[in-house]
Protein backbone atom coordinates (compact mmCIF):
# COMPACT_ATOMS: atom_id res chain seq x y z
CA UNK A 1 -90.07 131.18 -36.96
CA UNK A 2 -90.17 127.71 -36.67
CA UNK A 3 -91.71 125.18 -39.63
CA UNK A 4 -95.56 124.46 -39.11
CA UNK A 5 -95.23 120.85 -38.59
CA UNK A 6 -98.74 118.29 -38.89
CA UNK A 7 -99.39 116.95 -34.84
CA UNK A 8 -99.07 113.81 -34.90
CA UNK A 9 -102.89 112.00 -34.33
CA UNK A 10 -102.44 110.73 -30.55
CA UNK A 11 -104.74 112.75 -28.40
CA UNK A 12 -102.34 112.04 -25.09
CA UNK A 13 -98.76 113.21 -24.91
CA UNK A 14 -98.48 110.57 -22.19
CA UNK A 15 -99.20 106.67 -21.82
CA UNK A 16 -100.40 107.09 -18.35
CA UNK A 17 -103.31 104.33 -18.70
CA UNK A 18 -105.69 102.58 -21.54
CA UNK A 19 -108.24 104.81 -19.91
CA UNK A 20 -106.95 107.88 -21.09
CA UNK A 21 -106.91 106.47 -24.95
CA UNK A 22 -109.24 106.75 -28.03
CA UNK A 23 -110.59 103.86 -30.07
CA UNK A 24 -108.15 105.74 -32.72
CA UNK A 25 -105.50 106.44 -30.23
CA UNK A 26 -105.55 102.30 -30.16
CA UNK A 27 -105.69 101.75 -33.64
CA UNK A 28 -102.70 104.04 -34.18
CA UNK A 29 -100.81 102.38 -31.94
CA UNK A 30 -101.53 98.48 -33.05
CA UNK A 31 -101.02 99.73 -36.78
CA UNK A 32 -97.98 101.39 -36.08
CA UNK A 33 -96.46 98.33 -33.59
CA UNK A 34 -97.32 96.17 -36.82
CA UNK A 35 -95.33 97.77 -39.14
CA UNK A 36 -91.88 96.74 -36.59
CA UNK A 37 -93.27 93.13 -36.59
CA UNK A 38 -90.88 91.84 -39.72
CA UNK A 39 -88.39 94.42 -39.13
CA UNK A 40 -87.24 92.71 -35.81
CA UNK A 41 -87.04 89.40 -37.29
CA UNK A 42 -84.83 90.88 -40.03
CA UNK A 43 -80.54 91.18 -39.65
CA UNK A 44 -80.37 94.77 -39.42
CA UNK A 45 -82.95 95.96 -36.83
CA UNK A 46 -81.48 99.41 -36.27
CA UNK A 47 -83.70 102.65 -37.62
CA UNK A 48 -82.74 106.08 -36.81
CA UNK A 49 -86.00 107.30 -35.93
CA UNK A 50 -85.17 108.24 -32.41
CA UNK A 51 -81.76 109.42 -33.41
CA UNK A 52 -80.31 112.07 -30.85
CA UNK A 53 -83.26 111.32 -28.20
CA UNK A 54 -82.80 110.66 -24.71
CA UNK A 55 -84.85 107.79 -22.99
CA UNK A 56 -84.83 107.15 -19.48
CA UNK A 57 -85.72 103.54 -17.93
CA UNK A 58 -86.74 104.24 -14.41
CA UNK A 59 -87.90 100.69 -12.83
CA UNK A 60 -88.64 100.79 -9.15
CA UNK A 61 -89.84 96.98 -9.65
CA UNK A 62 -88.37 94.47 -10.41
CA UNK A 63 -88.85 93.47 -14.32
CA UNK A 64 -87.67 91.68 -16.72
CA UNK A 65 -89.66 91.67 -19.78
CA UNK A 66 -91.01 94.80 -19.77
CA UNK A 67 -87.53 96.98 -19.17
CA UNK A 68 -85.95 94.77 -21.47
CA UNK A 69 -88.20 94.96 -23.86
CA UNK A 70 -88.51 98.67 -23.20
CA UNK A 71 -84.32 99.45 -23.75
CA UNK A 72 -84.54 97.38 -26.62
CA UNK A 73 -87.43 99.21 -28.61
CA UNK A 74 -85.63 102.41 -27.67
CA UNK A 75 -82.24 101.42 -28.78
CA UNK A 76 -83.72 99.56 -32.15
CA UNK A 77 -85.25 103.38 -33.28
CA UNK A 78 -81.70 104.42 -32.31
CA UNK A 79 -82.20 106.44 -28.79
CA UNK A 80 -79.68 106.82 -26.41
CA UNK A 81 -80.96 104.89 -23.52
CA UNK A 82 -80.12 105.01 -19.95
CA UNK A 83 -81.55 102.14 -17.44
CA UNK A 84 -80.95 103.72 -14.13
CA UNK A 85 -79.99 101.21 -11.16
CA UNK A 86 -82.70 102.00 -8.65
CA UNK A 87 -80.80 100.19 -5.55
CA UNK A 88 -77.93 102.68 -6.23
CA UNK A 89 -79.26 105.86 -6.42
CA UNK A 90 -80.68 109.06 -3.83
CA UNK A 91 -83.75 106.94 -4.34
CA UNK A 92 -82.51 104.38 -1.56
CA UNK A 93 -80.98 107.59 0.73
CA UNK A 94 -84.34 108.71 1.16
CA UNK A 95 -84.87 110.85 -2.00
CA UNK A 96 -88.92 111.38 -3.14
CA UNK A 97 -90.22 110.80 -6.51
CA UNK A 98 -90.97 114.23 -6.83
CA UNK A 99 -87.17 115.10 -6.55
CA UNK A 100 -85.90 112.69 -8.32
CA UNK A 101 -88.41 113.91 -10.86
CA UNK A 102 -86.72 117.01 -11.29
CA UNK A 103 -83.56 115.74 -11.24
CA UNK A 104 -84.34 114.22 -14.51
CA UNK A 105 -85.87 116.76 -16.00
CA UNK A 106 -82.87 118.88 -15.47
CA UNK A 107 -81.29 116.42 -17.98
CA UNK A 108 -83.83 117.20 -20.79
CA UNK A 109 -84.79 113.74 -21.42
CA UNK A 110 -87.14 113.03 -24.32
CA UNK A 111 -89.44 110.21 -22.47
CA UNK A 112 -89.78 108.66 -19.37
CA UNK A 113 -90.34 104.95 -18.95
CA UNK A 114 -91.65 104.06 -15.43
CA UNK A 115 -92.28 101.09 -13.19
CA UNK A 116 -93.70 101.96 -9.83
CA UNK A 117 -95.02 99.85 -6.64
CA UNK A 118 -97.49 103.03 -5.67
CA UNK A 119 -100.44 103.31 -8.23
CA UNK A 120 -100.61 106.90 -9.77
CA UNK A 121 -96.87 107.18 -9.68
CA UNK A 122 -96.51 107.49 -13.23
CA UNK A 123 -99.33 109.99 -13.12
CA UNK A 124 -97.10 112.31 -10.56
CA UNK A 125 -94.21 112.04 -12.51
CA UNK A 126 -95.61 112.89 -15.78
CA UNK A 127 -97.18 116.77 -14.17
CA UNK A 128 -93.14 117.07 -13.07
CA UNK A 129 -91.67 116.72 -16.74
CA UNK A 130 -91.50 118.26 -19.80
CA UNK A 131 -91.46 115.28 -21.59
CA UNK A 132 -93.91 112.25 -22.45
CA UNK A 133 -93.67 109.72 -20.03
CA UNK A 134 -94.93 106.18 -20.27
CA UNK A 135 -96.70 104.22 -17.43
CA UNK A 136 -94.51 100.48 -17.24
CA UNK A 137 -97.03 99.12 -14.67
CA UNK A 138 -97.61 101.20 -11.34
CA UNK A 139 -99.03 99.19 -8.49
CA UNK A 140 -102.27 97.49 -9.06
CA UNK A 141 -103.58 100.40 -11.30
CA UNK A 142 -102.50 99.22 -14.85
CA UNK A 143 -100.02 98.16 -17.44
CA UNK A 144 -101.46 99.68 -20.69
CA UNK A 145 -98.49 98.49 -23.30
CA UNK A 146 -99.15 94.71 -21.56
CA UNK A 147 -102.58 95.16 -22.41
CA UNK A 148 -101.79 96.54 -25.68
CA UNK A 149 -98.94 93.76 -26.85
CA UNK A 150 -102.02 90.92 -25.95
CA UNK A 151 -104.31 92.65 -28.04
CA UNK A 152 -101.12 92.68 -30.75
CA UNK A 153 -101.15 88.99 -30.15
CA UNK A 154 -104.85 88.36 -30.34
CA UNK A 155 -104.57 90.21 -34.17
CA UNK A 156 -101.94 88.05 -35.14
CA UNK A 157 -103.37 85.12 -34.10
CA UNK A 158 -106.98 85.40 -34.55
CA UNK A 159 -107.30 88.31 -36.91
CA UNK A 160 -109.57 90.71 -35.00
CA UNK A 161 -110.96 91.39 -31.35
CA UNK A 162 -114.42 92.25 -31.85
CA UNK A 163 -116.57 89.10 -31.03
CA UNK A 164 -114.18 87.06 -29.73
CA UNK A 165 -114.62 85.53 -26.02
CA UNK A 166 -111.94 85.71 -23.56
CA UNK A 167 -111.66 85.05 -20.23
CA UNK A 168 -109.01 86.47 -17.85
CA UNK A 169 -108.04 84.33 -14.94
CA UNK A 170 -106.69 84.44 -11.63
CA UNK A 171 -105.87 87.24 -9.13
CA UNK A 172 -108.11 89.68 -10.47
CA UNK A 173 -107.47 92.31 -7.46
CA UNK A 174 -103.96 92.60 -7.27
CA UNK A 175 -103.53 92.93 -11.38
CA UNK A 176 -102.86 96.06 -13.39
CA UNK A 177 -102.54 93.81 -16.30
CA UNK A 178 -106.57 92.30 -15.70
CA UNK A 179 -107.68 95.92 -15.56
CA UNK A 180 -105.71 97.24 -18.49
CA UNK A 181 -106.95 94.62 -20.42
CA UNK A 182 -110.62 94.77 -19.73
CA UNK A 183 -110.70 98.62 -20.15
CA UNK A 184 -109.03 97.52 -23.86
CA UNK A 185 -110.73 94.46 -24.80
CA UNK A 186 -114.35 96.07 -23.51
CA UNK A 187 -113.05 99.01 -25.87
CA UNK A 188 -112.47 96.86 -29.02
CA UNK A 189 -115.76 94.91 -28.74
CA UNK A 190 -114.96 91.42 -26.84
CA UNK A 191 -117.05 90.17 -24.44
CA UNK A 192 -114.86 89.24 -21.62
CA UNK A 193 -115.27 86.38 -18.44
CA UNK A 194 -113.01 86.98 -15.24
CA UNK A 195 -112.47 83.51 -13.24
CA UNK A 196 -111.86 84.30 -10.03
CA UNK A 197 -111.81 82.92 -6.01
CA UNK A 198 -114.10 85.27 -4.37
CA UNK A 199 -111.50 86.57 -1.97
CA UNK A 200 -109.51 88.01 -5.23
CA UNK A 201 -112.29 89.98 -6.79
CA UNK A 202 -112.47 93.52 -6.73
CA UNK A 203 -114.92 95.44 -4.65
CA UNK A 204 -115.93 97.40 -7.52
CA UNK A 205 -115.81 95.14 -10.50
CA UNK A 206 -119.84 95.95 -11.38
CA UNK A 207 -118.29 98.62 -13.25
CA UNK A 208 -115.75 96.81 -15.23
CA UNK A 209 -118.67 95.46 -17.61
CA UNK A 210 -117.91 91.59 -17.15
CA UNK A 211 -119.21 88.12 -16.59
CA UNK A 212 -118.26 87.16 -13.70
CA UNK A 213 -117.32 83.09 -12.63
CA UNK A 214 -115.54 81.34 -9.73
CA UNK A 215 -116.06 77.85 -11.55
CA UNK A 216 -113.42 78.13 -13.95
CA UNK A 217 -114.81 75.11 -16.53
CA UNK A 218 -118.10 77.56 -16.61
CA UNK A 219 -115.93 80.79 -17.28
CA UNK A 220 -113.47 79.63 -19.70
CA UNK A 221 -116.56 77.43 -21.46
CA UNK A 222 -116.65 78.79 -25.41
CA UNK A 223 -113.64 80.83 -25.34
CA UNK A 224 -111.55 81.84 -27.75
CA UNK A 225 -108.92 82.88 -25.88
CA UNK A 226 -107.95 81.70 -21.89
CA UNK A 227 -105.30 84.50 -19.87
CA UNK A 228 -103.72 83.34 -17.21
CA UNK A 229 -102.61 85.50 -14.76
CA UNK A 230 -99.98 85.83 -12.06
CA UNK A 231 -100.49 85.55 -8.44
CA UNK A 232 -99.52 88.97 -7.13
CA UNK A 233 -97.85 87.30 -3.71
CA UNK A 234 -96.08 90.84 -3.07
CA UNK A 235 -99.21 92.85 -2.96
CA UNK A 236 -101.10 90.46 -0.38
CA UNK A 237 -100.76 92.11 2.90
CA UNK A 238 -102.81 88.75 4.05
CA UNK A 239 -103.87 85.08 3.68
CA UNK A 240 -105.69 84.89 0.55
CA UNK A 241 -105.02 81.14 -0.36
CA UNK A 242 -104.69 78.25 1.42
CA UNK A 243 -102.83 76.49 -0.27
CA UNK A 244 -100.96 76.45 -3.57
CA UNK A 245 -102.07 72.86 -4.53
CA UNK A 246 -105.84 74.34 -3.72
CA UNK A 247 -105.39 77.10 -6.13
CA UNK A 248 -103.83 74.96 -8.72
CA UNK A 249 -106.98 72.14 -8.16
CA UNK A 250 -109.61 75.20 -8.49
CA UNK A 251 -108.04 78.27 -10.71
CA UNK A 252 -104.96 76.32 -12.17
CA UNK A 253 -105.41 75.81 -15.97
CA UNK A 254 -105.64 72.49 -16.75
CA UNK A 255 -105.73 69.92 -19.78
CA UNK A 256 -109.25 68.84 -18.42
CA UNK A 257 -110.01 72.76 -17.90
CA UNK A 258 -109.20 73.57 -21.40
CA UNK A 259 -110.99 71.15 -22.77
CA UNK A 260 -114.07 73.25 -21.86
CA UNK A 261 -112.65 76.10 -24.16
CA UNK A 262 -113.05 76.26 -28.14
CA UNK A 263 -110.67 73.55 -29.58
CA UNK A 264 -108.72 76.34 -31.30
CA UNK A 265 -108.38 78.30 -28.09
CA UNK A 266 -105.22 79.99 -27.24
CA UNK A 267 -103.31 80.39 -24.18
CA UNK A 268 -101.96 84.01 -22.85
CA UNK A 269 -99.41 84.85 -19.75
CA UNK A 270 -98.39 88.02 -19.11
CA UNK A 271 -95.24 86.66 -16.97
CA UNK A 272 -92.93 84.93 -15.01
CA UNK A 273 -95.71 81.90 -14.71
CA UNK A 274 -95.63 80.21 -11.68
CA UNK A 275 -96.10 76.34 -13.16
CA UNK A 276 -98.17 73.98 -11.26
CA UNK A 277 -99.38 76.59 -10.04
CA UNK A 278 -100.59 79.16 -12.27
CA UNK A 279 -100.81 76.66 -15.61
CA UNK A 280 -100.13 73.47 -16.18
CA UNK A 281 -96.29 72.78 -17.90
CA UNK A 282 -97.24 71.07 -20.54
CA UNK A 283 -99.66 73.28 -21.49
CA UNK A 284 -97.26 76.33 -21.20
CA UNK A 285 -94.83 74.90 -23.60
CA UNK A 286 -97.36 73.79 -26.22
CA UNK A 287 -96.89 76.02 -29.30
CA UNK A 288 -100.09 74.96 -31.01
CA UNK A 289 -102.02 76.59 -28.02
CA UNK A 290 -99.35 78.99 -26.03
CA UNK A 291 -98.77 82.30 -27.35
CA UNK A 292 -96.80 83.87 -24.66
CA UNK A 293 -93.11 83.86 -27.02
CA UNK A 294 -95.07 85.56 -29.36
CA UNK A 295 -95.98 88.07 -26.46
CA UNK A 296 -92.47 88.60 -25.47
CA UNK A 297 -92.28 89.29 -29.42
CA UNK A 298 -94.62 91.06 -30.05
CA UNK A 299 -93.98 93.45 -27.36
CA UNK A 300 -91.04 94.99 -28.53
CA UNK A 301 -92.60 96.05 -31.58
CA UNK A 302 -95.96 98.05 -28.91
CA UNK A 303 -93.36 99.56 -27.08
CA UNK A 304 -91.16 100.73 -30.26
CA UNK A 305 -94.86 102.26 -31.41
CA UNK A 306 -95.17 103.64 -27.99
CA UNK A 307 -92.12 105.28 -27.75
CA UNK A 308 -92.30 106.78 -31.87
CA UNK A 309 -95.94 108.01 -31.37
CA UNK A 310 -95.45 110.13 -27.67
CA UNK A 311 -91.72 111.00 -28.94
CA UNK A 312 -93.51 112.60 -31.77
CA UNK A 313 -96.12 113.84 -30.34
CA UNK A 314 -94.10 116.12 -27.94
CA UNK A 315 -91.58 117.07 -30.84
CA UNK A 316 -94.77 118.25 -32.89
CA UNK A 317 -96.81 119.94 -30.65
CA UNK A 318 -93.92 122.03 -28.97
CA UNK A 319 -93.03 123.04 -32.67
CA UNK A 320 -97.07 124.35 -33.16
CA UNK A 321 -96.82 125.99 -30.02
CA UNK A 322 -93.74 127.94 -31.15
CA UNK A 323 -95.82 129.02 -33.89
């Protein structure tokens, strides 16, 4: 008879969306990410908590952050990780995700890390597996462990959520990261300003529980914290700018933009950043106000919590089940 083990206190055995999370499931997380924080500035980074575990990186995007980031949390909790190369696999010969699916699960991997252009993808995979499986961004639905590595950020830097104005800015439609970080910053008590051309607004953003600006000096006006976000050029089947010098004039953050923002106001980008476009250079490389190194940072140590708290969570609750 196997041990009784204590589950461990995440109510999902998959990272399919911040939806899908707890106030508690959050806090576990963030608490958990924060303990990694010094370890990966130290020499040795290397833990055995993953020791003997199989992780699969399976990125039908391209990315480089996030799978980077991803097979370097894994391999720092001492996993053996495999990145599979998308362009030369049956993937390309015509092979469904539902297959491939299968394929993998014939392998008895431990988690699944996944990056998909379809939204839901993750969410099919994860009813084909008996293992956790972590959404890596699919389509425009979200990118909870972006959303969760800000909020990381926004701690470090700030010391708490609750209260603090933010506004999110740019293509709101096309983002997974805008909506995973509403659904989290709504969650943790912010109030939160999207600055958007009305042409890149969602149909349906009543129910996101926002302020809502197209002036950006109005919606960035107070803030604690300004987001930039990236113009999603693959996922516009049309014109929705006329220019890239327009965009930059209007929705580009700017020294005279900022100045409209609290004086200690920082500056997020989920990445790549499109300057003179997107955000002004100088603004992107000043470390007084930019956080996004500390992103890239701090994202290793959400994604080492990530994969811990779901590895355990499977290991766990099979072992009560055997009971």
């Amino acid at each position: 008879m196997a041990t009784k083990t204590k589950a461990v206190k995440i109510s999902q055995k998959h990272l399919l969306g911040i939806q899908d999370l707890s106030i508690n499931d959050i806090k576990l997380i963030l608490d958990e990410a924060s303990k990694f924080i010094e370890l990966n500035k130290s020499k040795n980074k290397k833990l055995d908590i993953l020791k003997g575990k199989t992780q699969i990186n399976l990125f039908f995007e391209p990315s480089t952050r996030t799978q980077s980031s991803f097979e370097l949390a894994g391999k720092r909790l001492g996993a053996d990780v495999m990145s599979m190369n998308i362009t030369n696999s049956a993937i390309k010969k015509g092979e469904t995700l539902i297959d491939t699916a299968m394929t993998l699960n014939a392998m008895h991997p431990d988690i699944i890390v996944i990056r998909h252009q379809d939204s839901g993808a993750c969410n099919l995979l994860s009813q084909k597996v008996n293992c956790s499986v972590l959404n890596a961004g699919d389509g425009r639905r979200e990118h909870p462990t972006q959303a969760l590595l800000d909020a990381l950020t926004i701690i470090n830097r700030k010391k708490k959520i609750e209260g603090l104005k933010i506004a999110i800015c740019g293509d709101i439609l096309h983002s997974r990261v805008a909506r995973s970080n509403i659904y989290l910053l709504n969650m943790l008590g912010a109030e939160v300003n999207i600055v958007t051309p009305t042409n890149l607004l969602p149909t349906d953003i009543e129910k996101f529980g926002v302020n809502i600006y197209s002036d950006m000096k109005k919606g960035v006006k107070d803030c604690d914290i300004v987001m930039m976000l990236r113009l999603q050029n693959e996922r516009m089947n049309s014109s929705f700018l006329s220019s890239n010098r327009e965009y930059y004039e209007y929705y580009g953050l700017t020294p005279d933009k900022l100045n409209h923002a609290k004086k200690d106001c920082i500056i997020m980008h989920p990445g790549p950043m499109n300057r003179g476009i997107e955000i002004d250079t100088k603004l992107a490389d000043d470390t007084n106000m930019s956080v996004v190194k500390e992103q890239v940072e701090l994202g290793v140590a959400i994604r080492m919590a990530c994969l811990k708290i779901f590895c355990e969570w499977w290991k766990n609750n099979i072992l009560l089940m055997q009971i």
